[in-house]
Protein backbone atom coordinates (compact mmCIF):
# COMPACT_ATOMS: atom_id res chain seq x y z
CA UNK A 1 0.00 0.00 0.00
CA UNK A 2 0.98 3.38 -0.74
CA UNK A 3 2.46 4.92 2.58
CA UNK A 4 1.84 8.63 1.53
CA UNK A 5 -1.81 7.89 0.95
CA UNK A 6 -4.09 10.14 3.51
CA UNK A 7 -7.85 9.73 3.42
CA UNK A 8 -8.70 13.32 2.96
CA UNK A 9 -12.46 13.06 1.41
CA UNK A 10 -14.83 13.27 4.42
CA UNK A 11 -12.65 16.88 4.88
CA UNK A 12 -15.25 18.78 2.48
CA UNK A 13 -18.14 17.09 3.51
CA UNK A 14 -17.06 18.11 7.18
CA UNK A 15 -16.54 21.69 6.08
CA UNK A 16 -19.75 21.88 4.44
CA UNK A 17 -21.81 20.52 7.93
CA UNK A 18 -20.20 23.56 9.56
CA UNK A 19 -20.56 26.14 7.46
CA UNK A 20 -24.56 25.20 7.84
CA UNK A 21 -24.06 24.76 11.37
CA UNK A 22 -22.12 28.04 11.52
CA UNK A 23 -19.79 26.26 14.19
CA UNK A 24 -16.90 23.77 14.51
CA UNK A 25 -17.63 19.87 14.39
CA UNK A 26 -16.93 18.47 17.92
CA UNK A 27 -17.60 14.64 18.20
CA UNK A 28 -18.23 13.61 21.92
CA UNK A 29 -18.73 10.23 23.38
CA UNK A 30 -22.18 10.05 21.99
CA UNK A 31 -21.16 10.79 18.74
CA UNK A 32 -18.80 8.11 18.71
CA UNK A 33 -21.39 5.73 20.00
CA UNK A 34 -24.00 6.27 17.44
CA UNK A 35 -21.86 6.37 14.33
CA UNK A 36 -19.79 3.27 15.56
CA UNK A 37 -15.95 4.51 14.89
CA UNK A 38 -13.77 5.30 17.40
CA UNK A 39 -12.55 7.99 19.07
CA UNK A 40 -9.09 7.88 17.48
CA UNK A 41 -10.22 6.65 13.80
CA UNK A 42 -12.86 9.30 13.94
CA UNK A 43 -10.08 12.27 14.76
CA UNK A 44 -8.20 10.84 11.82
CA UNK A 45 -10.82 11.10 9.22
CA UNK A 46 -11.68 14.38 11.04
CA UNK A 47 -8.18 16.09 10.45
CA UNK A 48 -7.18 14.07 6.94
CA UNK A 49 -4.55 12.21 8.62
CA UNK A 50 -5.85 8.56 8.67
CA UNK A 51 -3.44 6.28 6.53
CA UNK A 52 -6.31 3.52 5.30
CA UNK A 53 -9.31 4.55 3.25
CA UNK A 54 -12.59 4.95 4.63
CA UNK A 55 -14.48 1.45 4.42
CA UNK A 56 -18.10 1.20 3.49
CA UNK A 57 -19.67 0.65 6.21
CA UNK A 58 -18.35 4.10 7.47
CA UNK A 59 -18.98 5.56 4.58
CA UNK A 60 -22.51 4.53 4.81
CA UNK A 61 -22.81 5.78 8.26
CA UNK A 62 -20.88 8.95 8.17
CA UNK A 63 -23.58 9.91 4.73
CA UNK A 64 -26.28 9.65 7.31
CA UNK A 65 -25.14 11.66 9.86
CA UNK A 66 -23.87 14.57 7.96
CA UNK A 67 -27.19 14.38 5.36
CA UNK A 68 -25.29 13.76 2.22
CA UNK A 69 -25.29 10.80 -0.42
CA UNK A 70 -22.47 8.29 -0.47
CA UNK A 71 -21.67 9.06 -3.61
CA UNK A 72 -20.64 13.05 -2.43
CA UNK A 73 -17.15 10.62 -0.81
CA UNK A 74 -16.51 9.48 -4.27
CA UNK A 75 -17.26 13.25 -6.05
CA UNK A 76 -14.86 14.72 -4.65
């Protein structure tokens, strides 16, 4: 595998849920809980620093919660 590789494409989605928010993302416990990624995979994908690509179950998951398709992960 490609040891540069960063998963970077839940960055704009994350952007986007703020800006309608009109404040920064801050997962707590719960969070965690109901999307079923860990604390430390979670602040990964959250800062574009997590070395293996986002699988589909989280994919499917992370869609939900921020109200986009799956197929906005693959647009980007």
């Amino acid at each position: 595998m490609n040891k540069s590789f960063r998963e970077t494409r839940l960055l704009p989605i994350v952007q986007s849920y703020e800006k309608k928010l009109g404040f920064t993302f801050k997962p707590n416990k719960t969070t965690y809980e109901r999307l079923g990624i860990n604390r430390k995979r979670l602040g990964m994908l959250l800062s574009g620093d997590a070395k293996t690509p986002l699988t589909s179950n989280e994919i499917s998951v992370l869609s939900k919660f921020f109200g986009v398709t799956a197929n906005e992960f693959f647009n980007q």
